[in-house]
N, C-alpha and C. Protein backbone atom coordinates (compact mmCIF):
# COMPACT_ATOMS: atom_id res chain seq x y z
N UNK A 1 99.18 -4.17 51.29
CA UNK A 1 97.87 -4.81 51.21
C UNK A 1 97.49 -4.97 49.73
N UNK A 2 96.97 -5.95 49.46
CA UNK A 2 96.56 -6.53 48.01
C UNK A 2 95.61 -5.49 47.63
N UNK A 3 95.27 -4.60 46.09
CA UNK A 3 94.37 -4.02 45.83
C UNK A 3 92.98 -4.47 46.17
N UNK A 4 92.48 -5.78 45.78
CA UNK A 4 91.10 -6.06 46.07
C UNK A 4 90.71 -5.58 47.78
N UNK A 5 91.69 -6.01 48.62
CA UNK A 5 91.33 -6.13 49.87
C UNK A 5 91.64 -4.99 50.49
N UNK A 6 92.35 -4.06 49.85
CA UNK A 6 92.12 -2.61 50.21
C UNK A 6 90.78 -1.64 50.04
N UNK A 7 90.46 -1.83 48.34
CA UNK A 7 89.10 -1.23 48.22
C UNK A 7 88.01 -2.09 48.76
N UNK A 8 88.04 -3.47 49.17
CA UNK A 8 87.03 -3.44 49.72
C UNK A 8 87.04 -2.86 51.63
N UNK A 9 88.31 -3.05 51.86
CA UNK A 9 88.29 -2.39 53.12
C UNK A 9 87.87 -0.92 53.04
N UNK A 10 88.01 0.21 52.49
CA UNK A 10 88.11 1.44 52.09
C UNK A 10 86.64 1.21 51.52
N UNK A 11 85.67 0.24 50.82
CA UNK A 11 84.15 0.87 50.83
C UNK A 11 83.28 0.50 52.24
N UNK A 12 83.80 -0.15 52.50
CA UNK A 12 83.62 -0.93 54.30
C UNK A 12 83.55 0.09 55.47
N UNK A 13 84.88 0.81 55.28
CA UNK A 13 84.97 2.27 56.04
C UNK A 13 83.67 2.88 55.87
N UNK A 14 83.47 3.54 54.85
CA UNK A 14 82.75 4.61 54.11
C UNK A 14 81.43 4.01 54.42
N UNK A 15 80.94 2.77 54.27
CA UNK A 15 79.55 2.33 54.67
C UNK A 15 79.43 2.68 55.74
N UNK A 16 80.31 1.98 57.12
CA UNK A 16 80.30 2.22 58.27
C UNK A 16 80.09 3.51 59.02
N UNK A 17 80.57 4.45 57.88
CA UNK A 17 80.40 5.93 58.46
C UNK A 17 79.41 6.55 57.74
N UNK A 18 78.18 5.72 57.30
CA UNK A 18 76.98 6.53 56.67
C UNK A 18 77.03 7.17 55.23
N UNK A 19 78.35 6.59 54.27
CA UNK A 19 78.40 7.12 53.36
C UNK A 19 76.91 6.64 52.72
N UNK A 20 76.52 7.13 51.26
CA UNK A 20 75.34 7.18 50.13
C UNK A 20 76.09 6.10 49.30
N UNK A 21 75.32 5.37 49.06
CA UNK A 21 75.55 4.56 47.51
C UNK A 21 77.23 4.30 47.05
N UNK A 22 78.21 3.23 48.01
CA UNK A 22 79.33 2.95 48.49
C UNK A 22 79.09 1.84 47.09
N UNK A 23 79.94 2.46 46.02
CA UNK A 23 80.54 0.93 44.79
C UNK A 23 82.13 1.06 44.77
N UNK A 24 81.95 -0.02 44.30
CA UNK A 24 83.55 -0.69 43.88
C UNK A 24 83.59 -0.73 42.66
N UNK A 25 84.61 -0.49 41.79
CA UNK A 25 84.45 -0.64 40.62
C UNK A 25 86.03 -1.61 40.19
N UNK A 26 86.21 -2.55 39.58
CA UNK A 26 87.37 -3.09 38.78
C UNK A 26 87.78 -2.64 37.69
N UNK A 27 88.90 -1.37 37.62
CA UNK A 27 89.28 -0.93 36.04
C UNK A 27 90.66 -1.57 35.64
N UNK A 28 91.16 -2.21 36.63
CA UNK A 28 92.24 -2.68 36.21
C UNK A 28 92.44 -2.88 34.67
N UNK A 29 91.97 -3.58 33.73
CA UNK A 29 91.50 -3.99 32.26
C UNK A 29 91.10 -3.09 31.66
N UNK A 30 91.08 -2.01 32.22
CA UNK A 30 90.61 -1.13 31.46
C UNK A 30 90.99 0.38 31.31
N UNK A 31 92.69 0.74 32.49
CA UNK A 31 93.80 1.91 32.77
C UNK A 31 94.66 1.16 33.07
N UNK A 32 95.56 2.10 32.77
CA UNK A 32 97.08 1.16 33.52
C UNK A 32 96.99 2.52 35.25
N UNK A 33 95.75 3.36 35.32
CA UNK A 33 96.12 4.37 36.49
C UNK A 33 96.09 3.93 37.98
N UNK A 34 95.15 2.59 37.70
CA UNK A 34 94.70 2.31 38.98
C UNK A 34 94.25 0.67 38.56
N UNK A 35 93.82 0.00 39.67
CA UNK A 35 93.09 -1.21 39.60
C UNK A 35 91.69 -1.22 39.98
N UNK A 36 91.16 -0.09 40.85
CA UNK A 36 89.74 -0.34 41.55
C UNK A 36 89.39 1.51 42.11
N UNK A 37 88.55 1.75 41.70
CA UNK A 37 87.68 2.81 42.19
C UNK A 37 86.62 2.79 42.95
N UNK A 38 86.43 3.57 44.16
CA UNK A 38 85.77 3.13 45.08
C UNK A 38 84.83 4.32 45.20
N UNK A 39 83.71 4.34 45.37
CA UNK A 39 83.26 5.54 44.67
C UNK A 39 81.71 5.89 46.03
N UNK A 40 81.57 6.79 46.37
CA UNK A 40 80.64 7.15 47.36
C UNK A 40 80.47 8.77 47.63
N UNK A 41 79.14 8.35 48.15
CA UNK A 41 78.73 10.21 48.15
C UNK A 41 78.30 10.44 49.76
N UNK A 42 78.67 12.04 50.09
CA UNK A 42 78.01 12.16 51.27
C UNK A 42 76.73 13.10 50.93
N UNK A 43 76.29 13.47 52.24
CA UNK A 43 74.66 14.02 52.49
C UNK A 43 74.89 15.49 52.30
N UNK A 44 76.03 15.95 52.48
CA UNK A 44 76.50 17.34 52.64
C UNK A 44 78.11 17.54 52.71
N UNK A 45 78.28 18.41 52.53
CA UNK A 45 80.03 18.63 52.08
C UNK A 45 80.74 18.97 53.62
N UNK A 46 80.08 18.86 54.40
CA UNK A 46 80.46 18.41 55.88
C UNK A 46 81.12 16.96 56.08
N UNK A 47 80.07 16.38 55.29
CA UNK A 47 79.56 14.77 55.50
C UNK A 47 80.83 13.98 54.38
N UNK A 48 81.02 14.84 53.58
CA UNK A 48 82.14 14.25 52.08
C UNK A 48 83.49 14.47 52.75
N UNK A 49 83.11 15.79 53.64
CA UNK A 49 85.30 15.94 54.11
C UNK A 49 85.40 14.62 55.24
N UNK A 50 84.26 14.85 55.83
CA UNK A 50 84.09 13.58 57.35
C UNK A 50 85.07 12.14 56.84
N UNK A 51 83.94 11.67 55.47
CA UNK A 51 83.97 10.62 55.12
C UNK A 51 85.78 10.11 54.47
N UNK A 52 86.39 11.21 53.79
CA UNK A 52 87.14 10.92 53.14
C UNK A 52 88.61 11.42 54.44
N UNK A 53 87.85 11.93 55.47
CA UNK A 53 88.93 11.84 56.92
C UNK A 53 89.21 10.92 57.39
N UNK A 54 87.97 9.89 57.45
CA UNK A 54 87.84 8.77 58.30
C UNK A 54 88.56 7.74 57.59
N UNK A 55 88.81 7.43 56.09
CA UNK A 55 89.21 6.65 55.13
C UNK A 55 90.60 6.69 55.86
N UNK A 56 91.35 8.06 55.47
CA UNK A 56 92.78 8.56 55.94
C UNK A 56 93.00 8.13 57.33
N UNK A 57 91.97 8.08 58.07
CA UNK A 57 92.44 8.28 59.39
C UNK A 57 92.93 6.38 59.75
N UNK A 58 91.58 5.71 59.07
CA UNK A 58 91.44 4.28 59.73
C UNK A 58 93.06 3.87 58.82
N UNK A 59 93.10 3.68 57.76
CA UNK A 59 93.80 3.79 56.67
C UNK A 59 95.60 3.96 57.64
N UNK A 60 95.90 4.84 58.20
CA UNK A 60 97.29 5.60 58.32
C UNK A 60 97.35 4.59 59.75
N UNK A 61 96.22 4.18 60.54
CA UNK A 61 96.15 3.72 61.21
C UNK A 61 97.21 2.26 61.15
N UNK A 62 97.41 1.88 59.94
CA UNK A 62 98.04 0.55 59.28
C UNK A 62 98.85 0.85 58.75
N UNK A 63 99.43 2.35 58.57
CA UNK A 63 100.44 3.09 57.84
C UNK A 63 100.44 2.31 56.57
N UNK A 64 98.70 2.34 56.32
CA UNK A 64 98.65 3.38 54.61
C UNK A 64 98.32 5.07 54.76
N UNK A 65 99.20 5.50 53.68
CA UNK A 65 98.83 6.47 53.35
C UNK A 65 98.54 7.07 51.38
N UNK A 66 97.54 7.91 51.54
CA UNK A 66 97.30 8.27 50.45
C UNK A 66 98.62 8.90 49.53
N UNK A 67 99.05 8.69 48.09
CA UNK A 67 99.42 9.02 47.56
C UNK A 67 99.67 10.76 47.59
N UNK A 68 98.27 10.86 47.05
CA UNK A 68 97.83 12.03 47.10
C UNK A 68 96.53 12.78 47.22
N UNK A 69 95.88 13.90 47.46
CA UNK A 69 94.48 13.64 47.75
C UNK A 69 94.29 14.91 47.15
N UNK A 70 92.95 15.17 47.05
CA UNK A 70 92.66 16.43 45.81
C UNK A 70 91.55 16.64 45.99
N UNK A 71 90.77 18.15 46.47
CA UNK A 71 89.35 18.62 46.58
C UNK A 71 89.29 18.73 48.21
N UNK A 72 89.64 18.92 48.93
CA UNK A 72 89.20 19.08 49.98
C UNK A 72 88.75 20.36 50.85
N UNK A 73 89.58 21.67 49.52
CA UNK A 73 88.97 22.57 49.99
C UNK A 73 87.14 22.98 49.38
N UNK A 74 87.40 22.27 48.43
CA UNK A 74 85.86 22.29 47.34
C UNK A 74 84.60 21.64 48.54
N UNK A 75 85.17 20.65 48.62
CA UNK A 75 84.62 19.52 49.50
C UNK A 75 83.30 18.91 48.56
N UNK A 76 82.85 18.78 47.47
CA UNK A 76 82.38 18.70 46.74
C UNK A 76 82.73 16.81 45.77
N UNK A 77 84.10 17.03 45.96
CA UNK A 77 84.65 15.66 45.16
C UNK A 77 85.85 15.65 45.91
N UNK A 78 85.95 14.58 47.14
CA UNK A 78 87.19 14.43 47.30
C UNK A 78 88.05 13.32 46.87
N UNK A 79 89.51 13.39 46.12
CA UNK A 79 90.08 12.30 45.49
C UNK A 79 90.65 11.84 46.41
N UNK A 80 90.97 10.19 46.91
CA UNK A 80 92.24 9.89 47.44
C UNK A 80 92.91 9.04 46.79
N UNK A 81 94.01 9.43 46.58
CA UNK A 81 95.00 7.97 45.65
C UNK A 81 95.64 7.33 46.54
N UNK A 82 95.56 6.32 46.28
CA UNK A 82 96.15 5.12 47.12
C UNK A 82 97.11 3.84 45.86
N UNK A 83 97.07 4.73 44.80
CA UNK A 83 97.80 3.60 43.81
C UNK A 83 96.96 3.12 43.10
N UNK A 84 96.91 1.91 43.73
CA UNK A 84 96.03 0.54 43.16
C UNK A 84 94.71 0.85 43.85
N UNK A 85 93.58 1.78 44.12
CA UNK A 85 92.31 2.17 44.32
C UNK A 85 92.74 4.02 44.52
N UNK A 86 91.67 3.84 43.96
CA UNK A 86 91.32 5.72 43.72
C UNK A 86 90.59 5.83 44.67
N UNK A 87 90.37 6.70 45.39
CA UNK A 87 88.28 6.96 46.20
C UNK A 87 88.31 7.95 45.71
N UNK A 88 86.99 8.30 45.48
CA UNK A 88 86.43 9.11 44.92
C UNK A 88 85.24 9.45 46.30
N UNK A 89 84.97 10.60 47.03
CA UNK A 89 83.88 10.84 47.44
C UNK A 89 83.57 12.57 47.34
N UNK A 90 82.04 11.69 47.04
CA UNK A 90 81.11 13.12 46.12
C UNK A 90 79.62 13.92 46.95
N UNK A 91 79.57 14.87 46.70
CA UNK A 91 78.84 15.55 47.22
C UNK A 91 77.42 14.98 46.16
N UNK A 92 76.16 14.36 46.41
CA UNK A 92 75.38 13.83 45.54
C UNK A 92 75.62 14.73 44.01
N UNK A 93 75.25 15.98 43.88
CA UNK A 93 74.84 16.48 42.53
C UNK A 93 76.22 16.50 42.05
N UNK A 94 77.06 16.37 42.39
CA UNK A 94 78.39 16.70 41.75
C UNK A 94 78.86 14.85 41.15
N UNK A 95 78.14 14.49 41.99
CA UNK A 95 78.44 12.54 41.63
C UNK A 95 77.50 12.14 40.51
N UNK A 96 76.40 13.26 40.50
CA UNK A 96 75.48 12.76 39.20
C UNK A 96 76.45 13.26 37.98
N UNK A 97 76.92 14.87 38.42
CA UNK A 97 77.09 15.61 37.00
C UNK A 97 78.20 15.06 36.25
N UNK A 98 79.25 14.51 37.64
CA UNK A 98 80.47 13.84 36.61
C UNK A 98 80.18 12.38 36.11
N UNK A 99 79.11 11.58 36.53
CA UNK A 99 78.70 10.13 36.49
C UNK A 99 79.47 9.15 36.12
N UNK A 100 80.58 9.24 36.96
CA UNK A 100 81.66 8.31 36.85
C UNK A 100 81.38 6.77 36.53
N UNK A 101 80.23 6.10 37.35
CA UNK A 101 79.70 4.61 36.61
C UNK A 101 79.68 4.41 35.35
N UNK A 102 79.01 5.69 34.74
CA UNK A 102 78.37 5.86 33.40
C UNK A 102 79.93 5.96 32.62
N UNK A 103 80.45 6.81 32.70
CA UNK A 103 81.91 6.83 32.15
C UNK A 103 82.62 5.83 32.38
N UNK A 104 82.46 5.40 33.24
CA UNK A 104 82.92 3.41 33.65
C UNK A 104 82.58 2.36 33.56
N UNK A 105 81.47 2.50 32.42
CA UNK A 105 80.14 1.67 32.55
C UNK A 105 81.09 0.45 32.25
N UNK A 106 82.11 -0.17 31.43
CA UNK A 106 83.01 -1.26 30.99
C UNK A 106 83.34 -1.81 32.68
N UNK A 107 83.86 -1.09 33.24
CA UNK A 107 84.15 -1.74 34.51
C UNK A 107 83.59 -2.98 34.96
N UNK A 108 84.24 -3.39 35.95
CA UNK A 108 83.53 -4.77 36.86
C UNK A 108 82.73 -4.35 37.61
N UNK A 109 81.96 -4.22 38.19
CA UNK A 109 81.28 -3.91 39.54
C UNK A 109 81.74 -5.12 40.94
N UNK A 110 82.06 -4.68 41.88
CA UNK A 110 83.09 -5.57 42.79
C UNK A 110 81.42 -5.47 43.87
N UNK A 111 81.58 -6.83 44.23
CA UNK A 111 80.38 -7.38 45.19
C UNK A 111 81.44 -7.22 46.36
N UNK A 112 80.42 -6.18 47.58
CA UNK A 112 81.17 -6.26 48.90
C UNK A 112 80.24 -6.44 49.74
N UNK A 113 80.16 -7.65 51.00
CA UNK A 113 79.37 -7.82 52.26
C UNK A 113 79.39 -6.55 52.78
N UNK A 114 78.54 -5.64 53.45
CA UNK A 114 78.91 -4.81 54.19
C UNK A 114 78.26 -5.01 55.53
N UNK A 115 78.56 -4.92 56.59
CA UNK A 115 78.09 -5.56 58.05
C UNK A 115 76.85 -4.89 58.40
N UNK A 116 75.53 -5.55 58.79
CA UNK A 116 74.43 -5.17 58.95
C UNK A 116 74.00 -4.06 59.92
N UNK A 117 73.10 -2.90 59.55
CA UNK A 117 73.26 -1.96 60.12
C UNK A 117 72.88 -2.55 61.73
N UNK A 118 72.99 -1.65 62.92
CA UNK A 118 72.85 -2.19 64.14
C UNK A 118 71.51 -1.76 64.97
């Protein structure tokens, strides 16, 4: 699957399942680590392992799988690598303290439809 149309599938997920404040970011131009960071917080570190299950789960469903994934016993910041998109999902205060936008502020910001709540 093409990077764009992965992270936007992968912030699509994460909306759908009640994630907080779901961005996309374009770093391609700006790492050689990745192309797109997808970046979202849950309500509680219940809510952050949920979110970054459901990614994996819909995800493997199409046999993608994550690279590698990192924090899940913290549950605080969970990483998933997927290559060409990172996710990042954060427990709110832990998404302020590292403020990844802010450290990314150069980035693109990626415009995604997300389907109206029901």
């Amino acid at each position: 699957m093409e990077s764009f149309a992965l992270a936007t599938k992968i912030a699509r997920i994460l909306d759908k399942k009640k994630a907080q404040e779901v961005k996309a970011l374009k770093v391609r131009d700006l790492t050689v680590l990745t192309d797109y960071f997808v970046i979202a917080s849950g309500t509680s570190t219940t809510q952050v392992k949920s979110l970054a299950e459901e990614v994996e789960f819909q995800l493997e469903q199409e046999g993608i799988r994550p690279l590698r994934t990192e924090g899940y016993d913290s549950k605080n910041w969970i990483l998933l690598d997927y290559g060409e998109v990172i996710v990042h999902v954060f427990y709110p205060q832990t998404r302020e303290f590292y403020d990844l936008e802010h450290l990314w502020a150069d980035a693109d910001p990626v415009e995604i439809e997300f389907e109206a709540a029901e």
